[in-house]
N, C-alpha and C. Protein backbone atom coordinates (compact mmCIF):
# COMPACT_ATOMS: atom_id res chain seq x y z
N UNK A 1 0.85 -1.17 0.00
CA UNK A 1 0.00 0.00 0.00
C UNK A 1 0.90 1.24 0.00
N UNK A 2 0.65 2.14 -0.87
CA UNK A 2 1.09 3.79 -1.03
C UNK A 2 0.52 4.57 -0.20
N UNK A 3 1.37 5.58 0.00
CA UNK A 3 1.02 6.49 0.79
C UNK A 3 0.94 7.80 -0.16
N UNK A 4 0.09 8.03 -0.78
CA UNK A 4 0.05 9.69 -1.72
C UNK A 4 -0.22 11.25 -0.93
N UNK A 5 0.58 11.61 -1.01
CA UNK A 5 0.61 13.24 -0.66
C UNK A 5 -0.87 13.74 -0.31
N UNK A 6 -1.32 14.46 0.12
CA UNK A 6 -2.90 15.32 0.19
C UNK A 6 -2.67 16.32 -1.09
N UNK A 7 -4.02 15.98 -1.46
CA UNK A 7 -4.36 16.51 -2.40
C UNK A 7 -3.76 18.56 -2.63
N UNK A 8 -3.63 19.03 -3.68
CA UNK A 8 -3.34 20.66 -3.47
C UNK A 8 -4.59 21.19 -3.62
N UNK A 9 -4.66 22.41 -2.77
CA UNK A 9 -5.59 22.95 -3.06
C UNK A 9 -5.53 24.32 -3.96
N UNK A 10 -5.99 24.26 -4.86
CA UNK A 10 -6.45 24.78 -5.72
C UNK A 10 -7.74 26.33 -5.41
N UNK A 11 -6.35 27.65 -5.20
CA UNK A 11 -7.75 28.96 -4.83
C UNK A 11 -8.87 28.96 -6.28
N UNK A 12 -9.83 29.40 -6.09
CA UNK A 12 -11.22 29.36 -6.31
C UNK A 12 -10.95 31.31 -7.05
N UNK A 13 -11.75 31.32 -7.99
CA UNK A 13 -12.22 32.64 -8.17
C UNK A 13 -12.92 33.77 -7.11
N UNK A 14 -13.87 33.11 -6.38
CA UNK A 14 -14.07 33.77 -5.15
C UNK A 14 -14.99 34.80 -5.32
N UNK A 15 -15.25 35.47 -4.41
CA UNK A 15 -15.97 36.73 -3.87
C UNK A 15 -15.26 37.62 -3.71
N UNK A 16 -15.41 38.79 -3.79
CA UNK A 16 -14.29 40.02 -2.76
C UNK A 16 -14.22 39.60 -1.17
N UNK A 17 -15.36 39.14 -0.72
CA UNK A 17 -15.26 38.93 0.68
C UNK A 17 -14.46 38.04 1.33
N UNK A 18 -14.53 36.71 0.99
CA UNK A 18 -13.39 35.42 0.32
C UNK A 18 -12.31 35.75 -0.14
N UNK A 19 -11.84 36.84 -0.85
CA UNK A 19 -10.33 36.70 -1.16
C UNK A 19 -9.57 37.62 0.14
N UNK A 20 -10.06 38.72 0.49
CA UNK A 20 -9.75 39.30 1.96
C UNK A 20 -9.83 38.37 2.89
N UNK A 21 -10.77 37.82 3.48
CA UNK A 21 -10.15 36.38 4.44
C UNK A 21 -9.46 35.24 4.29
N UNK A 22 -8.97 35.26 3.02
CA UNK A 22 -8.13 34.65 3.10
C UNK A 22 -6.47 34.95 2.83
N UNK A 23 -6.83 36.43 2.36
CA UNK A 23 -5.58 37.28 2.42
C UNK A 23 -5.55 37.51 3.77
N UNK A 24 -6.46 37.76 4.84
CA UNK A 24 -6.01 38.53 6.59
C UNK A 24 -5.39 37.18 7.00
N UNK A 25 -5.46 36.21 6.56
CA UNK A 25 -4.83 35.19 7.18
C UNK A 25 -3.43 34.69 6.74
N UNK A 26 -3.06 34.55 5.57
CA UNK A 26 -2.00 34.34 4.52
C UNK A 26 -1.01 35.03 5.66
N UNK A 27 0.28 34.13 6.11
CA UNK A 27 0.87 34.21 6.97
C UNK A 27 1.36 34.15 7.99
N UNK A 28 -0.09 33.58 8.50
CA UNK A 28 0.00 33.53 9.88
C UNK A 28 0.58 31.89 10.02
N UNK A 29 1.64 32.27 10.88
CA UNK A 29 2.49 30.80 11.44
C UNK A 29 1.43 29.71 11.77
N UNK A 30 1.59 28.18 10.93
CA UNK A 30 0.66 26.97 11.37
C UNK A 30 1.54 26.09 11.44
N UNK A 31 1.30 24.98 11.94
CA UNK A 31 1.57 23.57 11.90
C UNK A 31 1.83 23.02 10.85
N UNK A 32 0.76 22.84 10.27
CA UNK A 32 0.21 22.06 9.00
C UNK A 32 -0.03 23.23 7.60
N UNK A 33 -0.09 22.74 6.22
CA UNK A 33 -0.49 23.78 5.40
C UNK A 33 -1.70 24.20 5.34
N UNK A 34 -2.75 23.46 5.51
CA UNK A 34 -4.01 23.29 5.40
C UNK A 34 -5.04 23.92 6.38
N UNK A 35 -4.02 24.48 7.45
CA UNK A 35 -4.79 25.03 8.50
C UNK A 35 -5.01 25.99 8.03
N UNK A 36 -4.34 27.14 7.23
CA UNK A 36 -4.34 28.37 7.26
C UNK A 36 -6.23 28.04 5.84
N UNK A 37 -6.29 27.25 4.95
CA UNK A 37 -7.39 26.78 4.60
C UNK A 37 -8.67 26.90 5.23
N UNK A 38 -8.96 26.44 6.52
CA UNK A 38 -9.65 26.07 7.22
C UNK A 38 -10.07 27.65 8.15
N UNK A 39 -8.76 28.29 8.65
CA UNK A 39 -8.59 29.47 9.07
C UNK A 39 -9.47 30.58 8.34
N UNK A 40 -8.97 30.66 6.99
CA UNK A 40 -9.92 31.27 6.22
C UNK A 40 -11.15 31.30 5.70
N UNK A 41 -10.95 29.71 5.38
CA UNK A 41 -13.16 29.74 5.34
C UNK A 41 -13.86 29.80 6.76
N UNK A 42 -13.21 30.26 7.77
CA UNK A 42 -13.88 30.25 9.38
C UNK A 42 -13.98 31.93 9.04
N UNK A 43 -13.02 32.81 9.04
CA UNK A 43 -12.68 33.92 8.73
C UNK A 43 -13.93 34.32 7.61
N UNK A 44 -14.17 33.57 6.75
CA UNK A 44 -15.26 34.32 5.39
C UNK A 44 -16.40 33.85 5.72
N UNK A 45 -16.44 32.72 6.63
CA UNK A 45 -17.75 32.53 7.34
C UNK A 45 -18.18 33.39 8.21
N UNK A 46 -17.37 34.30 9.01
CA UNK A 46 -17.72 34.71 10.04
C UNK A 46 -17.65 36.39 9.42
N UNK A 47 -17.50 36.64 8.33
CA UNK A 47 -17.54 38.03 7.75
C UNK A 47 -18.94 37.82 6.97
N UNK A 48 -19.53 36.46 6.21
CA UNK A 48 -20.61 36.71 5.82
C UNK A 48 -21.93 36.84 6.41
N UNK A 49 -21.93 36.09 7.78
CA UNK A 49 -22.57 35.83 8.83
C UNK A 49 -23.28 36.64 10.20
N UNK A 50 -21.81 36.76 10.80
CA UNK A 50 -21.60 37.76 11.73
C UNK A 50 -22.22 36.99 13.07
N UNK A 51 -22.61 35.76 13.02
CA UNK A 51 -23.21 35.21 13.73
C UNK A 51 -22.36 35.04 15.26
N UNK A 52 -21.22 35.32 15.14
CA UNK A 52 -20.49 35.17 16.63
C UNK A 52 -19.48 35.96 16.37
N UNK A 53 -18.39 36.25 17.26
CA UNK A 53 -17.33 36.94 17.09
C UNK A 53 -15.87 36.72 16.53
N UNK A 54 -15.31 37.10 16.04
CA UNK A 54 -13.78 37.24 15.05
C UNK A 54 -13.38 35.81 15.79
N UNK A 55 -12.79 36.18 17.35
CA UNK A 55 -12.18 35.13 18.52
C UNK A 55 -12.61 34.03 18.32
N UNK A 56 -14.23 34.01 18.30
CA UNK A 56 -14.99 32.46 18.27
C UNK A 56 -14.35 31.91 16.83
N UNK A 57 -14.46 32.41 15.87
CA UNK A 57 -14.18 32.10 14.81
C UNK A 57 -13.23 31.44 14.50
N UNK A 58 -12.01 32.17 14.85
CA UNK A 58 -10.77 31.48 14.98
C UNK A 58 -10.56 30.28 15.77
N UNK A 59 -11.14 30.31 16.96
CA UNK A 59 -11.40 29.13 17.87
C UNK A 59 -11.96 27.78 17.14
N UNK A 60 -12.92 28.26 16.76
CA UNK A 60 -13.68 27.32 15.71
C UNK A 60 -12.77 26.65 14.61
N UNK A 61 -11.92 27.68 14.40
CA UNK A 61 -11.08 26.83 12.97
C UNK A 61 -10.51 25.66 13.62
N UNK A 62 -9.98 25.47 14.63
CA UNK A 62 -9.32 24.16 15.33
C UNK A 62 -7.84 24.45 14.26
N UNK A 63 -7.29 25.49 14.11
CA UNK A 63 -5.92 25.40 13.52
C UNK A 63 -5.10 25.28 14.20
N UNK A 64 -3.69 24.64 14.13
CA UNK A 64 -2.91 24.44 14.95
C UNK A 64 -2.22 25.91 14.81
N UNK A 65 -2.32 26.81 15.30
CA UNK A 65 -0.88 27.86 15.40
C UNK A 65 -0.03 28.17 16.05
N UNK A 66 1.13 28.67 15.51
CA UNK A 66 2.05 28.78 15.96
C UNK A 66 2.51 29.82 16.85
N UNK A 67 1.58 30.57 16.81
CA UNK A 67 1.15 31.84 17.71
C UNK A 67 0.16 31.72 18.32
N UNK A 68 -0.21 32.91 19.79
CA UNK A 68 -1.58 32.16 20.46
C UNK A 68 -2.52 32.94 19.59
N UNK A 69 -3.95 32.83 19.75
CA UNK A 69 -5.00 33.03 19.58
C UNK A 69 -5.22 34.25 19.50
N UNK A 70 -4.68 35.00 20.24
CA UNK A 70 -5.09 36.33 20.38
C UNK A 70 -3.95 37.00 19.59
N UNK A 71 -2.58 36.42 19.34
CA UNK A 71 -1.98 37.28 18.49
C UNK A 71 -2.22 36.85 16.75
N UNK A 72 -3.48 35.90 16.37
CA UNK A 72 -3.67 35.91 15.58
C UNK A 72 -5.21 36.42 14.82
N UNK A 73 -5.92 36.61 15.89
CA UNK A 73 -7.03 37.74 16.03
C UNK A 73 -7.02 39.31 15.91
N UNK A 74 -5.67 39.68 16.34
CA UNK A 74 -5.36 40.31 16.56
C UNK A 74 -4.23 41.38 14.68
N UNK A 75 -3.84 40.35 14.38
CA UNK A 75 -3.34 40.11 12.79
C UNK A 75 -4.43 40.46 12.30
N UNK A 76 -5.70 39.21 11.93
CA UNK A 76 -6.21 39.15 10.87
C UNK A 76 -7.58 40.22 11.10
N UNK A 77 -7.31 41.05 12.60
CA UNK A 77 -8.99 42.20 12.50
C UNK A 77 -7.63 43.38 12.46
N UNK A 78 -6.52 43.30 12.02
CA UNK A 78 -5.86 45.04 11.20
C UNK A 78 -5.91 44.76 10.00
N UNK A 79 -5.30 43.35 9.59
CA UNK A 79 -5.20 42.72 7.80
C UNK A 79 -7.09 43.49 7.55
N UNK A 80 -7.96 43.14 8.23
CA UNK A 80 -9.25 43.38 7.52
C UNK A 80 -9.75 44.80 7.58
N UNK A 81 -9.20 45.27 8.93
CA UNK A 81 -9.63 47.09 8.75
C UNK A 81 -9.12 47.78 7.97
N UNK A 82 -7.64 47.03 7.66
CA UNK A 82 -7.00 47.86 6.52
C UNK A 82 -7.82 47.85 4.86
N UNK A 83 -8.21 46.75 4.84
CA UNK A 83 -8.88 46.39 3.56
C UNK A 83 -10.13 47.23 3.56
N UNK A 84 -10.62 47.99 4.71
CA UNK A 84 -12.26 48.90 4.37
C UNK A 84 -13.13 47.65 5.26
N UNK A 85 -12.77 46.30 5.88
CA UNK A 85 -13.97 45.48 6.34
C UNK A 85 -14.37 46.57 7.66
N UNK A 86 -15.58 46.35 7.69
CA UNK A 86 -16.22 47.20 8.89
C UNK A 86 -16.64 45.98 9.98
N UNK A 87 -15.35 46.24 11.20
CA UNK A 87 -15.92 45.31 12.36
C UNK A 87 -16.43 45.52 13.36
């Protein structure tokens, strides 16, 4: 039995709203590659939504980072004020 690589992921054409969350995140120190993935559709979920807060959001991603929580909340709500997002 083989063991094959994980699949690449492949960015998407997107939304304007979608390519900013996943640009406020692009960078931020992970574990794995795929977190910062996961990071971002939590991030464009929680910009289309609004249903809980930035923190929860991130919490929610279950990403491994390499930084705590709050210095990556903290990143991705300047990455988004800079862009015009209203939080």
């Amino acid at each position: 039995m083989t063991t094959k690589p994980p699949s690449r992921v492949k960015p998407g054409s997107g939304t304007n709203e979608e390519r900013l969350a996943y640009e406020a995140v692009a960078g931020i120190p992970t574990a794995e590659p795929h977190d910062l993935d996961r990071l971002g559709y939590n991030v464009w979920r929680w910009m289309t939504t609004r249903l809980d807060t930035l923190e929860k959001a991130v919490h929610i991603a279950g990403a491994k980072l390499l930084v705590s929580e709050e210095e990556a909340v903290a990143t991705i709500r300047t990455r988004l004020r800079d862009a015009g997002v209203t939080l």
